[in-house]
PDB file of N, CA and C in Angstrom:
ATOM      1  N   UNK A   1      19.042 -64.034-174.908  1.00  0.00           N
ATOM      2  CA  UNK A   1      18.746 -63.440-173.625  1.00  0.00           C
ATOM      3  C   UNK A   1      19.836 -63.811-172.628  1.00  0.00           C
ATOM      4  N   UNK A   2      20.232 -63.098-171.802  1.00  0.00           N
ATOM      5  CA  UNK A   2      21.393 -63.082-170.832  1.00  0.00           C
ATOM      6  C   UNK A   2      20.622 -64.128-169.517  1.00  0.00           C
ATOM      7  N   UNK A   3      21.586 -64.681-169.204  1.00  0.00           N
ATOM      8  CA  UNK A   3      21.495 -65.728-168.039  1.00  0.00           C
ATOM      9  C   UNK A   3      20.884 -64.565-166.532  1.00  0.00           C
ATOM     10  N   UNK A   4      19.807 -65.247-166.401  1.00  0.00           N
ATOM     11  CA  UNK A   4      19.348 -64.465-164.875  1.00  0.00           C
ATOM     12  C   UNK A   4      20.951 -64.847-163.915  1.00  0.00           C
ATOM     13  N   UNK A   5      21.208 -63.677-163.255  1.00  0.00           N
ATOM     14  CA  UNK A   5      21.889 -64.238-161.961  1.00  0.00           C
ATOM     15  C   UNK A   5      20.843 -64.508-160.996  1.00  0.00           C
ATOM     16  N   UNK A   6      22.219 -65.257-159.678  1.00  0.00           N
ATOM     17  CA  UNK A   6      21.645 -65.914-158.739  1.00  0.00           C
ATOM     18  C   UNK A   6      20.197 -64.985-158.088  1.00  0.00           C
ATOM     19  N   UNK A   7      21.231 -64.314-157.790  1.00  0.00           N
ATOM     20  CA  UNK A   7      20.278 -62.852-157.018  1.00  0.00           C
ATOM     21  C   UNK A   7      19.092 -62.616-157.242  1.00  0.00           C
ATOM     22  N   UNK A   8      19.277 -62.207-158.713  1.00  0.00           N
ATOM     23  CA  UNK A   8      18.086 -61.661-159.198  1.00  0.00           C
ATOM     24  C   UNK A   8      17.419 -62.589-159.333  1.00  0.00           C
ATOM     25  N   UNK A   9      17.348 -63.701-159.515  1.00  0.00           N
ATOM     26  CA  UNK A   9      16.299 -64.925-159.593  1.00  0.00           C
ATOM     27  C   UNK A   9      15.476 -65.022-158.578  1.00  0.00           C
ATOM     28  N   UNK A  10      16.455 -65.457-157.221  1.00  0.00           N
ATOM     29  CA  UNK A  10      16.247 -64.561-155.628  1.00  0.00           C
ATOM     30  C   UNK A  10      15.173 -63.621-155.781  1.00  0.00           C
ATOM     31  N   UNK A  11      15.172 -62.857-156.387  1.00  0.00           N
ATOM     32  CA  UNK A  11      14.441 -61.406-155.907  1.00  0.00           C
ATOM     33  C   UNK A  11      13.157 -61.730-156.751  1.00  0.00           C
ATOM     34  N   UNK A  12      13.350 -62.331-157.861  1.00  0.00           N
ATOM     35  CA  UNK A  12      12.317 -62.542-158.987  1.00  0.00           C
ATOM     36  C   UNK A  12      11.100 -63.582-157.885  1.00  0.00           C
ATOM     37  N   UNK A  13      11.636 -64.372-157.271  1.00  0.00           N
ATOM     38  CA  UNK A  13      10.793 -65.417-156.976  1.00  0.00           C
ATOM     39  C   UNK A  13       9.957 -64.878-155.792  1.00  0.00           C
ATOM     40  N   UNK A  14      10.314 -64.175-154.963  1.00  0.00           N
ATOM     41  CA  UNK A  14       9.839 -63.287-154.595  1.00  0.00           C
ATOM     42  C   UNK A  14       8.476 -62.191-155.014  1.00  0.00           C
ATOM     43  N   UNK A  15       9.702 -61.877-155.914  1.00  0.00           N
ATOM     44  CA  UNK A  15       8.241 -60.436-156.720  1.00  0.00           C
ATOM     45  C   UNK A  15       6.337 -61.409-157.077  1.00  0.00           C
ATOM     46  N   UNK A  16       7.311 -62.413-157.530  1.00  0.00           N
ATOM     47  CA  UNK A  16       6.030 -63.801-157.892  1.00  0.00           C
ATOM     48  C   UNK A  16       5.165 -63.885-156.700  1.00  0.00           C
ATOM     49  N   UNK A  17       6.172 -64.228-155.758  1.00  0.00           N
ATOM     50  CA  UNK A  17       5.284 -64.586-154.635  1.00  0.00           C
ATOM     51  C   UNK A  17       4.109 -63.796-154.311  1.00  0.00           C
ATOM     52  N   UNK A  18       4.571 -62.050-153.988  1.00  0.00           N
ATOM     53  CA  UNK A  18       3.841 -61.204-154.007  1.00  0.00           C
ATOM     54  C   UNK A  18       2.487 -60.244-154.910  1.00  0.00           C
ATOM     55  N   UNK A  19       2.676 -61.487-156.089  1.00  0.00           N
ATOM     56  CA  UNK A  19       1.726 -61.419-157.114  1.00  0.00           C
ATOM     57  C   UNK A  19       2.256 -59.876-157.977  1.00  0.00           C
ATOM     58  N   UNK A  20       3.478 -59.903-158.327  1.00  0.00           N
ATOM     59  CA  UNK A  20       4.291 -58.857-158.966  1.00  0.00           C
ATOM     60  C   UNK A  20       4.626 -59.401-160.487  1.00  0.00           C
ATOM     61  N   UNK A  21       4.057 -60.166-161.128  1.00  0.00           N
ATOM     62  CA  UNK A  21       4.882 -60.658-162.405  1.00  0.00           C
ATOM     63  C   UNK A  21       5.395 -59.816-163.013  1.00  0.00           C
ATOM     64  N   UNK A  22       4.894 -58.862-163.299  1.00  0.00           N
ATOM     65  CA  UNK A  22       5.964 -57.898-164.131  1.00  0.00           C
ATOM     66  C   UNK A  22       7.773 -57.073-163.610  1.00  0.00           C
ATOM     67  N   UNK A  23       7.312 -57.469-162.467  1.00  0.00           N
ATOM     68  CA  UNK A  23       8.771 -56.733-161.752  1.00  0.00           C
ATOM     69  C   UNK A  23       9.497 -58.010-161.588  1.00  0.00           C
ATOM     70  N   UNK A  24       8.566 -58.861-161.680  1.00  0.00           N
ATOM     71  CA  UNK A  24       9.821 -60.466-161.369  1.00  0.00           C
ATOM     72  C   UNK A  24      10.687 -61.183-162.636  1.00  0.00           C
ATOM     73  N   UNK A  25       9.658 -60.348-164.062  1.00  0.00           N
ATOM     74  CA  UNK A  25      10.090 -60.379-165.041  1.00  0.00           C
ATOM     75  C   UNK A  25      11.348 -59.315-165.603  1.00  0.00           C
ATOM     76  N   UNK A  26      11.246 -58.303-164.895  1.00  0.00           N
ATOM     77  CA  UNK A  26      12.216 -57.362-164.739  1.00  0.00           C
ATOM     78  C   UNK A  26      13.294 -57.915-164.172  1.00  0.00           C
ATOM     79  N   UNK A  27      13.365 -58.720-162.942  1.00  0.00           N
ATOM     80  CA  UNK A  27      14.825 -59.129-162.158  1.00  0.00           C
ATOM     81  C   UNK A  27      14.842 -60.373-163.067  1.00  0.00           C
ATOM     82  N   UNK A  28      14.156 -61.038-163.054  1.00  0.00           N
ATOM     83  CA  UNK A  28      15.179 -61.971-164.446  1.00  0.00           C
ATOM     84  C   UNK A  28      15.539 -61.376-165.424  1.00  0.00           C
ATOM     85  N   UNK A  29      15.652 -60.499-165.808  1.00  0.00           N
ATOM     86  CA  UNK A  29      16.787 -59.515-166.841  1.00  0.00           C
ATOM     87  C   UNK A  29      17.513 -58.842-166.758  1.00  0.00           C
ATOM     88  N   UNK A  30      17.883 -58.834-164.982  1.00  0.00           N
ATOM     89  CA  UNK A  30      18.531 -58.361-164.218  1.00  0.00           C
ATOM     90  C   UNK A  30      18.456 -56.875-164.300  1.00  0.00           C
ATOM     91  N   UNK A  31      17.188 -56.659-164.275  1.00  0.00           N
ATOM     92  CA  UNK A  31      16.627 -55.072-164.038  1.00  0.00           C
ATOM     93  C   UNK A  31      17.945 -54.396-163.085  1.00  0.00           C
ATOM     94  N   UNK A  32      17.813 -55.536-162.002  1.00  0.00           N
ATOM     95  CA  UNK A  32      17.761 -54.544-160.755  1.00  0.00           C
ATOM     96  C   UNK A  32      18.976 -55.255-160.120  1.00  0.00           C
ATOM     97  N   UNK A  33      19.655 -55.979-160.770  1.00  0.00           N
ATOM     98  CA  UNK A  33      21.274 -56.633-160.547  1.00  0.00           C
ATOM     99  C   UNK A  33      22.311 -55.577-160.393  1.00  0.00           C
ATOM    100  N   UNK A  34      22.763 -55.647-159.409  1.00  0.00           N
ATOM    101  CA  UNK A  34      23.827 -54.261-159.164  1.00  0.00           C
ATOM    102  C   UNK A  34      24.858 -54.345-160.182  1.00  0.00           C
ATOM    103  N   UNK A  35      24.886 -55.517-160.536  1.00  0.00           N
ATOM    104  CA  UNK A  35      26.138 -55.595-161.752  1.00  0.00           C
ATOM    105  C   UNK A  35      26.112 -55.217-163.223  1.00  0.00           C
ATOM    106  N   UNK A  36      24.864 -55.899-163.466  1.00  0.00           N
ATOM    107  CA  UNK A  36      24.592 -56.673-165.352  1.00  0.00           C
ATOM    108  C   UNK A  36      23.292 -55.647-165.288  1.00  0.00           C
ATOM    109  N   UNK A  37      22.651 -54.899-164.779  1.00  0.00           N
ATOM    110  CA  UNK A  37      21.200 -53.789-164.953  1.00  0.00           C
ATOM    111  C   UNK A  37      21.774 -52.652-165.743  1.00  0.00           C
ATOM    112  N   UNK A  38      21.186 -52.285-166.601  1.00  0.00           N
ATOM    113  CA  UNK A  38      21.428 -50.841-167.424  1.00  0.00           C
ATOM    114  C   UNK A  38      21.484 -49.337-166.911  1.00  0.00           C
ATOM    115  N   UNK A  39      20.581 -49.852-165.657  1.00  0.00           N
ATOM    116  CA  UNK A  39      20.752 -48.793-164.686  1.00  0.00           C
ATOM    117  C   UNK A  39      21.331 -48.395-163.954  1.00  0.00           C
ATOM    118  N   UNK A  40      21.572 -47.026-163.431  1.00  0.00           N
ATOM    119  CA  UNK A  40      23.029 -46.618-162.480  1.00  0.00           C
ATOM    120  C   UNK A  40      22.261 -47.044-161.544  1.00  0.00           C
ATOM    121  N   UNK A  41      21.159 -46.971-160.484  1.00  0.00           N
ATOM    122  CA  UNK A  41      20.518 -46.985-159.674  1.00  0.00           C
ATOM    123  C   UNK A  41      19.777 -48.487-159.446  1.00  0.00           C
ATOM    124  N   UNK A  42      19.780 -49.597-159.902  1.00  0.00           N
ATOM    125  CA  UNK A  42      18.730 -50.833-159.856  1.00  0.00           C
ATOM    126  C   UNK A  42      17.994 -51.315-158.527  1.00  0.00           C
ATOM    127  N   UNK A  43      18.590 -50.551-157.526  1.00  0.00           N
ATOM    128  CA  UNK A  43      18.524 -51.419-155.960  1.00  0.00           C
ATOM    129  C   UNK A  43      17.168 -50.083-155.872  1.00  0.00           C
ATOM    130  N   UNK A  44      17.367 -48.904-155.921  1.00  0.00           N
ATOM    131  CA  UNK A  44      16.611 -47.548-156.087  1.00  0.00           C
ATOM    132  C   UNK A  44      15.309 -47.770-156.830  1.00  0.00           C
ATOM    133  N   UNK A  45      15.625 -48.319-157.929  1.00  0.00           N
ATOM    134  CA  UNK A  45      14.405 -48.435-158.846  1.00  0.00           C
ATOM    135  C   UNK A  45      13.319 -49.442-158.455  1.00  0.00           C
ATOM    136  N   UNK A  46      13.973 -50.324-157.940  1.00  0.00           N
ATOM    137  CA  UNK A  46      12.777 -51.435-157.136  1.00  0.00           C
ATOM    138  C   UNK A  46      12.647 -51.388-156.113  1.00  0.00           C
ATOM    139  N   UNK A  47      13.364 -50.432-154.874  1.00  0.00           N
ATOM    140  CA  UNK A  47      12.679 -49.952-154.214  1.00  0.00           C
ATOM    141  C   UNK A  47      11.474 -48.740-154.504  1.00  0.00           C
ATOM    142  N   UNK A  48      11.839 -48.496-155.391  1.00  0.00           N
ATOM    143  CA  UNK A  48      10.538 -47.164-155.640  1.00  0.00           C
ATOM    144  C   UNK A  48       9.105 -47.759-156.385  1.00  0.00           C
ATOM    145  N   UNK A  49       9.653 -49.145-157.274  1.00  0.00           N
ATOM    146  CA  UNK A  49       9.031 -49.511-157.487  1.00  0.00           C
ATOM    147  C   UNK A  49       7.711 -50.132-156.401  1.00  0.00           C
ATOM    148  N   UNK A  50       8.584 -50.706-155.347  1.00  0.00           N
ATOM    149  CA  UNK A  50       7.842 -51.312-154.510  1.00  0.00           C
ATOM    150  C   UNK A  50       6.812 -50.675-153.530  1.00  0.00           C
ATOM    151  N   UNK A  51       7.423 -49.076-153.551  1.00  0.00           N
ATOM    152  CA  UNK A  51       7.269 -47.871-152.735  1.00  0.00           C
ATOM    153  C   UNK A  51       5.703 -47.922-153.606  1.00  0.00           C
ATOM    154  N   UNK A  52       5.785 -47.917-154.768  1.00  0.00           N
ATOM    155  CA  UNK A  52       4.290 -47.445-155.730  1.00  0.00           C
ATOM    156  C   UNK A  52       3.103 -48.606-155.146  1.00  0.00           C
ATOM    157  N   UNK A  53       3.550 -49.421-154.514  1.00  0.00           N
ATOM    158  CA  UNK A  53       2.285 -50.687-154.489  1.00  0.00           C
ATOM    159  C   UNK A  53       2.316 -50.813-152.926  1.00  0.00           C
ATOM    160  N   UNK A  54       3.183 -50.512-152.169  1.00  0.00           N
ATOM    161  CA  UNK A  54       3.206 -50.563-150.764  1.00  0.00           C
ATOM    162  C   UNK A  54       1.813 -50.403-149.742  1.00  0.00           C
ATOM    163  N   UNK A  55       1.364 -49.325-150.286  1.00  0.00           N
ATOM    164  CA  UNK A  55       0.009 -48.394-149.871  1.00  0.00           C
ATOM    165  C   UNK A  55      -0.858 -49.456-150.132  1.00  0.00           C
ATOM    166  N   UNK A  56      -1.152 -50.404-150.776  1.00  0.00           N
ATOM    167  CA  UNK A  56      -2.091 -51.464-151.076  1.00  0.00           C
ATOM    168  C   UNK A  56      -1.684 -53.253-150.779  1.00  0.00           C
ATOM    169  N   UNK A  57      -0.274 -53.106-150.241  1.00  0.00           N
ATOM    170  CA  UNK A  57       0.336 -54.515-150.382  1.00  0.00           C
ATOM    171  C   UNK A  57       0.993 -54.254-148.950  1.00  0.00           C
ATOM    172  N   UNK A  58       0.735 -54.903-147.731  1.00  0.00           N
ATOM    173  CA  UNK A  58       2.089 -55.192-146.751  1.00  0.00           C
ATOM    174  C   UNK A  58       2.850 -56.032-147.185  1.00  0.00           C
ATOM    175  N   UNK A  59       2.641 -56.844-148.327  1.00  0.00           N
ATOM    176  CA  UNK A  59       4.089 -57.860-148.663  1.00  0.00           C
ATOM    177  C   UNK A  59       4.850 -57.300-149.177  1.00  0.00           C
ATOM    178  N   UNK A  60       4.550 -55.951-150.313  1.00  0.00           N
ATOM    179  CA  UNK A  60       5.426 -55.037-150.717  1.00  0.00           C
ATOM    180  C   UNK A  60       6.139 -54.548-150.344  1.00  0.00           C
ATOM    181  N   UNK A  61       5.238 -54.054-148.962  1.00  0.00           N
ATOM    182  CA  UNK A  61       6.244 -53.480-148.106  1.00  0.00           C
ATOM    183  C   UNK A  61       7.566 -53.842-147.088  1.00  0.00           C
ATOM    184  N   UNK A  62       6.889 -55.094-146.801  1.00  0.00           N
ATOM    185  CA  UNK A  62       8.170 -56.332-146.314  1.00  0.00           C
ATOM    186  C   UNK A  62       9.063 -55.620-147.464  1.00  0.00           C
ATOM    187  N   UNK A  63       8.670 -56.368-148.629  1.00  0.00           N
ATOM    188  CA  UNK A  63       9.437 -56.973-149.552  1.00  0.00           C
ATOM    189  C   UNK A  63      10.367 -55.593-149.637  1.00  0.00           C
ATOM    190  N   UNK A  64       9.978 -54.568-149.811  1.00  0.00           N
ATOM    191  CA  UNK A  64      10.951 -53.501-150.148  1.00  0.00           C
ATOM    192  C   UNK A  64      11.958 -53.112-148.974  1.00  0.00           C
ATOM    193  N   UNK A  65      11.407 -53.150-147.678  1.00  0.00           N
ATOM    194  CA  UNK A  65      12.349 -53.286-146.728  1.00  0.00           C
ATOM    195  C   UNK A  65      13.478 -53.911-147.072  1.00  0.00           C
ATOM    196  N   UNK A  66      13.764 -55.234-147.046  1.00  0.00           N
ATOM    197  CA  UNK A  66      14.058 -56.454-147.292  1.00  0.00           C
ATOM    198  C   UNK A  66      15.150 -55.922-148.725  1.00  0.00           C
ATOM    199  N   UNK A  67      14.763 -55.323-149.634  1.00  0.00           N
ATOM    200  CA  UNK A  67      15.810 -54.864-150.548  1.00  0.00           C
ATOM    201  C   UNK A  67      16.688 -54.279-149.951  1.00  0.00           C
ATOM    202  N   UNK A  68      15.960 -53.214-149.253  1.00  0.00           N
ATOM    203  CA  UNK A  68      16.825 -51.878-148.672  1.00  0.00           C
ATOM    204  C   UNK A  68      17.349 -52.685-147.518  1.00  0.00           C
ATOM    205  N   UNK A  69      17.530 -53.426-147.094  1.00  0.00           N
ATOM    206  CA  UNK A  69      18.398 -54.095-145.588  1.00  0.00           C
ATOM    207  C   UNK A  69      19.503 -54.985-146.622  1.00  0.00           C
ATOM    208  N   UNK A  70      19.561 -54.833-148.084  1.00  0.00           N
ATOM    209  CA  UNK A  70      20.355 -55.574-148.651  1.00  0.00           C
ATOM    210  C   UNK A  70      20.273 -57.017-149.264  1.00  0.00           C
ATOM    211  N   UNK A  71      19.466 -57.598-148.742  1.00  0.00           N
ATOM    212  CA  UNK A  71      19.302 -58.777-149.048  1.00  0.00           C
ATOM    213  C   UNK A  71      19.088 -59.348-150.287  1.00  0.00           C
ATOM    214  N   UNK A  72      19.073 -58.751-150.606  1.00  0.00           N
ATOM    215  CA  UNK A  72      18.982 -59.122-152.490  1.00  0.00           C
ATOM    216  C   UNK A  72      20.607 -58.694-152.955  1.00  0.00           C
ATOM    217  N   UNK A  73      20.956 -58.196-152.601  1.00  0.00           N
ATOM    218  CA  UNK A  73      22.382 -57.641-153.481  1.00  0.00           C
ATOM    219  C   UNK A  73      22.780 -58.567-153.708  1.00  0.00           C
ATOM    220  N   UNK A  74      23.995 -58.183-154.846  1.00  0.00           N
ATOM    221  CA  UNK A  74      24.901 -59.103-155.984  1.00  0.00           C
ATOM    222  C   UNK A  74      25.628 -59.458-154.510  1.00  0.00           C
ATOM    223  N   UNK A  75      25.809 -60.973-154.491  1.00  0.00           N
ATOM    224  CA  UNK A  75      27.043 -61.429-153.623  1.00  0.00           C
ATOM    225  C   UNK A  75      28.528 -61.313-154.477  1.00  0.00           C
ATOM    226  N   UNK A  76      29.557 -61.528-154.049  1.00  0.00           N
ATOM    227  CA  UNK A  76      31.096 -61.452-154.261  1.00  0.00           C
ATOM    228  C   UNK A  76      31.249 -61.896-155.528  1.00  0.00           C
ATOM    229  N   UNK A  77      31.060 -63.648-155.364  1.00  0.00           N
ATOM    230  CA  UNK A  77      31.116 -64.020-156.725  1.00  0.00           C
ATOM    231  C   UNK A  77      30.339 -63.561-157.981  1.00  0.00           C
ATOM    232  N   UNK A  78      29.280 -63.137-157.923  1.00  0.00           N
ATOM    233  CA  UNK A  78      28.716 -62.225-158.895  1.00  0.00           C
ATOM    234  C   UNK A  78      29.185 -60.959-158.926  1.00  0.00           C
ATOM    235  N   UNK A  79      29.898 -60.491-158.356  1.00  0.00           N
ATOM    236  CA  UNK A  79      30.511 -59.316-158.591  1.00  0.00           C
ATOM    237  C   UNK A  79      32.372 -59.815-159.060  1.00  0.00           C
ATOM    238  N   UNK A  80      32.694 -60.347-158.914  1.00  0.00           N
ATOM    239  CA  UNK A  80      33.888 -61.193-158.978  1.00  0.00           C
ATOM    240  C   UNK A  80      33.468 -61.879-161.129  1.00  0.00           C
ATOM    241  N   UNK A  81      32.578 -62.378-160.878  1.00  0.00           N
ATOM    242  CA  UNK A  81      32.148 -62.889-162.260  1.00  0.00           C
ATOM    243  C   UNK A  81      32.161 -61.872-163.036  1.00  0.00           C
ATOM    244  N   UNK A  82      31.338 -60.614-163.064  1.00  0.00           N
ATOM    245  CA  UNK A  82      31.001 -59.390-163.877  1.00  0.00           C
ATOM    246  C   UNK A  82      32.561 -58.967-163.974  1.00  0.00           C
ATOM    247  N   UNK A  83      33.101 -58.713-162.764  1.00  0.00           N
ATOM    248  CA  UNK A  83      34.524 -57.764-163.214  1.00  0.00           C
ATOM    249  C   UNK A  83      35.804 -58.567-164.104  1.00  0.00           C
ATOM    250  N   UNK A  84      35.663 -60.104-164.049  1.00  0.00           N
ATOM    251  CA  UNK A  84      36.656 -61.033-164.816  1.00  0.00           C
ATOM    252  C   UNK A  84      35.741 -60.993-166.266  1.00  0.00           C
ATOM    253  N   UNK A  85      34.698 -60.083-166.647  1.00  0.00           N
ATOM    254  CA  UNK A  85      33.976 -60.659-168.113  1.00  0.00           C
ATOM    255  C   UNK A  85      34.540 -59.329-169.316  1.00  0.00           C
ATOM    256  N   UNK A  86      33.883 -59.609-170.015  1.00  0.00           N
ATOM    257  CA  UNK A  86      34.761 -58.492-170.776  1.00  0.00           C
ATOM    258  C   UNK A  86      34.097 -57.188-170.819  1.00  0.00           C
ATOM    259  N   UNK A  87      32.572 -57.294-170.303  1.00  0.00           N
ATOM    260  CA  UNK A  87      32.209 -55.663-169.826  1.00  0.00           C
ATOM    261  C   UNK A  87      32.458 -55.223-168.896  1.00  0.00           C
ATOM    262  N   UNK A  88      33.217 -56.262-167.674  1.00  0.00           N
ATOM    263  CA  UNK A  88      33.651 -55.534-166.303  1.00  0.00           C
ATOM    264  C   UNK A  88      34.963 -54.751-166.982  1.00  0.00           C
ATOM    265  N   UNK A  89      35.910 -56.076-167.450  1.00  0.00           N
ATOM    266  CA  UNK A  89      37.149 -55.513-167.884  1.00  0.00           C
ATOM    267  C   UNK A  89      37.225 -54.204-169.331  1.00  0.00           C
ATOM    268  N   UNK A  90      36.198 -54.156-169.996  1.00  0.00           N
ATOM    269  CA  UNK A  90      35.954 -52.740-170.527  1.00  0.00           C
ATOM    270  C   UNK A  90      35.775 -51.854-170.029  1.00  0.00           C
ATOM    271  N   UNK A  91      34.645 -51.874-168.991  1.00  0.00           N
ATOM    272  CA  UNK A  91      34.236 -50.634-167.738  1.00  0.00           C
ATOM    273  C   UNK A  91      35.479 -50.131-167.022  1.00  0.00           C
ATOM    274  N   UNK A  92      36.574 -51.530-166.099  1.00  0.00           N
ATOM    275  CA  UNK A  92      37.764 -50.505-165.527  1.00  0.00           C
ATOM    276  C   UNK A  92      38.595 -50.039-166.304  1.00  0.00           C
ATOM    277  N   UNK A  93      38.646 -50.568-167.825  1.00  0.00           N
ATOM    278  CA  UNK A  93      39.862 -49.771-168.519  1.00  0.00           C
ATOM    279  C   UNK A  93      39.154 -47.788-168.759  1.00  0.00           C
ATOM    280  N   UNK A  94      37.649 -47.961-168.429  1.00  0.00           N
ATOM    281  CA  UNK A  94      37.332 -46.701-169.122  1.00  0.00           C
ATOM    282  C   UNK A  94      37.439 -45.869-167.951  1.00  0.00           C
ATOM    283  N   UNK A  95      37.125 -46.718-166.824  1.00  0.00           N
ATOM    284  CA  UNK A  95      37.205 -45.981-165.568  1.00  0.00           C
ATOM    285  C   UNK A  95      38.653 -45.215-165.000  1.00  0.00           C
ATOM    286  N   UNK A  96      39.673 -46.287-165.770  1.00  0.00           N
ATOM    287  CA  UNK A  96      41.174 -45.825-165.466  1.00  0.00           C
ATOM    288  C   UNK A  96      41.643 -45.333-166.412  1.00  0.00           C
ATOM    289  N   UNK A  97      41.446 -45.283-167.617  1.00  0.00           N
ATOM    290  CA  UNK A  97      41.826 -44.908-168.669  1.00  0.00           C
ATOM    291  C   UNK A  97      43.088 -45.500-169.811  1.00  0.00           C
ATOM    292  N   UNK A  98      42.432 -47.235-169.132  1.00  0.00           N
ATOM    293  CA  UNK A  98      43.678 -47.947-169.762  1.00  0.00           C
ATOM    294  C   UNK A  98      43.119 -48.535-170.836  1.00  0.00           C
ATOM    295  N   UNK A  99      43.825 -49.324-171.816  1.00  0.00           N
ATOM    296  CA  UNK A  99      43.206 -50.244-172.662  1.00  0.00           C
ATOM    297  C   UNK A  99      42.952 -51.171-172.495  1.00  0.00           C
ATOM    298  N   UNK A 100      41.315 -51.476-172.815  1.00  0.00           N
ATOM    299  CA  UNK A 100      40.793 -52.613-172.513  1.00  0.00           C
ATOM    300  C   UNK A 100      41.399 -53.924-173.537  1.00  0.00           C
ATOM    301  N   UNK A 101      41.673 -54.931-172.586  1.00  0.00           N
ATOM    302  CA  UNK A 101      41.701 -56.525-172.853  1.00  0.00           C
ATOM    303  C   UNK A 101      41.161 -56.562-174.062  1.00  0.00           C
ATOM    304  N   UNK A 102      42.020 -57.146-175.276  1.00  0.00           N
ATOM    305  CA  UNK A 102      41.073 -57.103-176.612  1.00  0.00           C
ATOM    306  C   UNK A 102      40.354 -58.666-176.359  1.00  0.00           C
ATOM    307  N   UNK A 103      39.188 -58.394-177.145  1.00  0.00           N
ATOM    308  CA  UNK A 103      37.947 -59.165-177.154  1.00  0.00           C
ATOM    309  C   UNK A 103      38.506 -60.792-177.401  1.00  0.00           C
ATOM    310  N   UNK A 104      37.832 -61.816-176.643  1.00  0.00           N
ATOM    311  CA  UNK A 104      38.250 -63.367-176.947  1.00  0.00           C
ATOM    312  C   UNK A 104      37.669 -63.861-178.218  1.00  0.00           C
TER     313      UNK A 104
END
């Protein structure tokens, strides 16, 4: 299993707080990590997620604010980390069309 980032741990402890285990189990797998998530969208998806429970939760609704004002995003060095790894440096060779860094 891949190392939670900072962030998403951040966001996970949170989701807990709000009696969310399953979405907090999601950001420790970095569901919703702008970097390391499978998804084009992760910041989108847990806001919509949060959007689904809002109507029954004002902490949800904090809480989803609170995404959308940014506060959860990947900081520098986590974005700095992802682009020095070898799926950042695979992603810009595909993005530029160069050859990627062969594997360590």
């Amino acid at each position: 299993m891949a190392i939670t980032a900072n962030s998403s741990e951040r966001l996970a402890k949170e989701l807990d707080r709000i009696g969310q285990p399953e979405l907090a189990a999601n950001a420790r797998m970095n569901q919703y990590h702008d970097f390391l998530s499978d998804s084009a969208t992760p910041a989108s998806d847990i806001i919509s997620a949060l959007s689904q429970i809002a109507h029954r939760s004002a902490s949800a609704t904090e809480l989803r604010q609170r995404v959308m004002d940014g506060e959860f995003d990947a900081p520098d060095e986590e974005g700095d980390e992802w682009a020095a790894s070898e799926e950042g440096q695979a992603t810009f060779a595909e993005l530029t069309g160069r050859e990627a860094p062969p594997e360590k």
